[in-house]
Protein backbone atom coordinates (compact mmCIF):
# COMPACT_ATOMS: atom_id res chain seq x y z
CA UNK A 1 76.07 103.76 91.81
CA UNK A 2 79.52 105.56 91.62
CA UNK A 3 81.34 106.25 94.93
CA UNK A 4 81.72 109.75 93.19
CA UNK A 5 78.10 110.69 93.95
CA UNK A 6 78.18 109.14 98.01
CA UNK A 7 78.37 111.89 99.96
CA UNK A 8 80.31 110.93 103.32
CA UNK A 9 78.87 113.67 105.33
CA UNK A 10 76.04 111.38 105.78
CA UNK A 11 77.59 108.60 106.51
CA UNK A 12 80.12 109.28 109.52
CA UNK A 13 78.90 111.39 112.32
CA UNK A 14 81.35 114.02 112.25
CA UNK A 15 80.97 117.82 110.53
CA UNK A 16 82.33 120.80 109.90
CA UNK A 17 84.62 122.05 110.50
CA UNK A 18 85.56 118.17 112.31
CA UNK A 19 84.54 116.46 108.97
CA UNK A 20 88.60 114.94 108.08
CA UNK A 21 87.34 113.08 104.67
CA UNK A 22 85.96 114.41 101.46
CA UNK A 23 85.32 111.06 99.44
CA UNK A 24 85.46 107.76 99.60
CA UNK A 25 87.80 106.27 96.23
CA UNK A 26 86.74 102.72 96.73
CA UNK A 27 86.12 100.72 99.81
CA UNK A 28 84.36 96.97 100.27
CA UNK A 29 84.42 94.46 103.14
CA UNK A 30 88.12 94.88 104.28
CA UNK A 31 89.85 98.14 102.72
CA UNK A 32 88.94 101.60 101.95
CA UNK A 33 90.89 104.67 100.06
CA UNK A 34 89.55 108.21 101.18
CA UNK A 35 90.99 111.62 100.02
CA UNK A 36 90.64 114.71 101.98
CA UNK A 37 92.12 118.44 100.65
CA UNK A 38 92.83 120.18 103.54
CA UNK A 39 92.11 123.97 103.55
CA UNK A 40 93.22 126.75 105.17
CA UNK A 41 90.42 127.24 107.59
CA UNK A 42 90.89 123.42 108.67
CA UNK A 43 91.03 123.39 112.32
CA UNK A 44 93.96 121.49 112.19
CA UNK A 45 95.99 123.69 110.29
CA UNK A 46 98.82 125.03 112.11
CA UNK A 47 101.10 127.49 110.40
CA UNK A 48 100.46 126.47 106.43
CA UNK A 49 100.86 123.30 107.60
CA UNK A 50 97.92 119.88 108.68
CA UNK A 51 99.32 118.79 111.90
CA UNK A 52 99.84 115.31 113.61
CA UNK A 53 96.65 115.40 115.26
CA UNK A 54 94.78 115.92 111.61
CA UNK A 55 96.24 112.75 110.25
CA UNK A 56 95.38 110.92 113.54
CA UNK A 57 92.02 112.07 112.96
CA UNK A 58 91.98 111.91 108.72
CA UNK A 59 92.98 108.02 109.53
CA UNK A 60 90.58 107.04 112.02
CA UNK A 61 87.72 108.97 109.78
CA UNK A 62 88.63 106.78 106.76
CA UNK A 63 89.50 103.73 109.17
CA UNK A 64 85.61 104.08 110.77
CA UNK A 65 84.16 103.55 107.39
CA UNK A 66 84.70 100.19 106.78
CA UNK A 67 82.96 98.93 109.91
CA UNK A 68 80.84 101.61 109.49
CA UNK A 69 79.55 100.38 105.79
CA UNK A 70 78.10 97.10 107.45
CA UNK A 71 75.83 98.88 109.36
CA UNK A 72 74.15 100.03 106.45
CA UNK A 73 71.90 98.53 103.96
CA UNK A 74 73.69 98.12 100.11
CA UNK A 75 70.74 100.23 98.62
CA UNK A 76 71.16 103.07 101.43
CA UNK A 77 72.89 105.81 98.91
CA UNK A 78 71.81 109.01 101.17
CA UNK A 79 72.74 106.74 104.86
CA UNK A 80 69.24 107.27 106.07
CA UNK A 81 68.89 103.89 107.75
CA UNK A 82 70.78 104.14 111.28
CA UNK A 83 73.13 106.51 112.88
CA UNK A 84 76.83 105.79 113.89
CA UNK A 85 78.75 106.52 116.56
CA UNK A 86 82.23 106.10 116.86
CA UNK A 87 85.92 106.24 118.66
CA UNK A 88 89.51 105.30 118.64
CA UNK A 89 89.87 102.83 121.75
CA UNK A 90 93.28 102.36 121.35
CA UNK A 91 96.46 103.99 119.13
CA UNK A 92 98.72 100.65 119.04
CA UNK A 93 101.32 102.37 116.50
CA UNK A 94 101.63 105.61 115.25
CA UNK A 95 104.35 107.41 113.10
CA UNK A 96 104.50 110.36 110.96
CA UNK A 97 106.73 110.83 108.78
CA UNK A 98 105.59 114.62 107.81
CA UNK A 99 102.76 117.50 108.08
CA UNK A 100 101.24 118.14 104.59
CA UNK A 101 100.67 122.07 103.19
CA UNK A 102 97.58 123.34 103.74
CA UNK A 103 96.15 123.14 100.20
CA UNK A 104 97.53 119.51 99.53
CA UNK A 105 95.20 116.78 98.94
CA UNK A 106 96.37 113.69 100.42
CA UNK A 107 95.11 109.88 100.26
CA UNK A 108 94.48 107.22 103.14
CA UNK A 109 94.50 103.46 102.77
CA UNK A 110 92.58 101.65 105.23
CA UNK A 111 92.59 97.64 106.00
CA UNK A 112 91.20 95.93 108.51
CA UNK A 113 93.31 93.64 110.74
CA UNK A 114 90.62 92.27 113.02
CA UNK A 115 86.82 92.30 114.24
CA UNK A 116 84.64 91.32 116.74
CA UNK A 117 81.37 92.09 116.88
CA UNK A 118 78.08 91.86 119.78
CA UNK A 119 74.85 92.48 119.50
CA UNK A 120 75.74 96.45 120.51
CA UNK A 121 78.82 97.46 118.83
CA UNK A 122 81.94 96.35 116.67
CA UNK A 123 85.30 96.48 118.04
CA UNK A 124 88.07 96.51 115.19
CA UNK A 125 91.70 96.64 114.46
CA UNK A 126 93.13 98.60 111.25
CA UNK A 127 96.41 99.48 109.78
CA UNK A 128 96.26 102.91 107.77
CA UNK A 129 98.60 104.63 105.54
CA UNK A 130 97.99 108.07 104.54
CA UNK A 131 100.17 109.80 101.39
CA UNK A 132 100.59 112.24 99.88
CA UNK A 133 101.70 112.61 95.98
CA UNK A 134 102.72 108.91 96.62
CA UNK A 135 105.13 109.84 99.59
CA UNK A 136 104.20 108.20 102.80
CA UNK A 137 102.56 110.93 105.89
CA UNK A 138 101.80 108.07 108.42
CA UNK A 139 100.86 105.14 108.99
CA UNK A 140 99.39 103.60 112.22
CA UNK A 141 97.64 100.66 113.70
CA UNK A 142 94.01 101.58 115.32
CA UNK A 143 92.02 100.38 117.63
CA UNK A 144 88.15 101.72 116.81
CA UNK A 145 84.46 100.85 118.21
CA UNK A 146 81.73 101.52 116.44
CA UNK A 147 78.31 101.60 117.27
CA UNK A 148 74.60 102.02 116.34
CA UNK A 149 72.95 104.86 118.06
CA UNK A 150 69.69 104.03 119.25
């Protein structure tokens, strides 16, 4: 199946107006590529422009999903199998470089650093770079745990 037809809403836990990824441009085992346009009624938007706290959250979004994809079955198109939770533990390294417009659609790179895993939850390190027209927003190193609600 085409990534173009997964629909990430049912994938990561969060929604509107909290949802900080559109689609998913390729992902696997260790990386993943998400874009995001971000609108003018984004709650993040402050003054025409996505703040620092949006990319924070637009880069642990697309960081969450490649922990997140193990959790799931390869067949599961429409993530009916289990329910996620998940949260940033730890911000190692941040920097950003600039706020996008509101009405820009930017990209973020995702690849994981490090995992553990127990019988209860995954606890993983990832480096993320988010752009936009191939100009570097941030980039950061994050700390995440992820885990099956049940």
């Amino acid at each position: 199946m085409s990534l173009k037809y997964l629909d990430i809403k049912k994938f990561l836990p969060h929604r509107a107006p909290f949802l900080m990824v559109d689609n998913v441009l390729s992902i696997d085992d260790e990386h993943v590529s998400t874009s995001f346009k971000i609108e003018a009624d984004c709650i993040f938007n402050d003054n025409g422009f996505f703040n620092e706290a949006g990319l924070v959250e637009n880069a642990a979004q697309t960081c969450s999903s490649i922990v997140g994809k193990s959790y799931f079955k390869e067949d599961d198109f429409e993530g009916k199998g289990i329910k996620l939770i998940g949260f940033i533990s730890a911000i190692k390294k941040v920097t950003v470089f600039r706020c996008p417009k509101v009405g820009s659609t930017i990209i973020t790179n995702a690849k994981l650093k490090s995992r553990f895993d127990t019988d209860d939850y995954s606890i993983c390190t990832i480096n993320c770079i988010t752009t936009l027209d191939s100009k570097e927003l941030l980039s950061c190193e994050l700390n995440l745990v992820i885990q099956e609600l049940k």
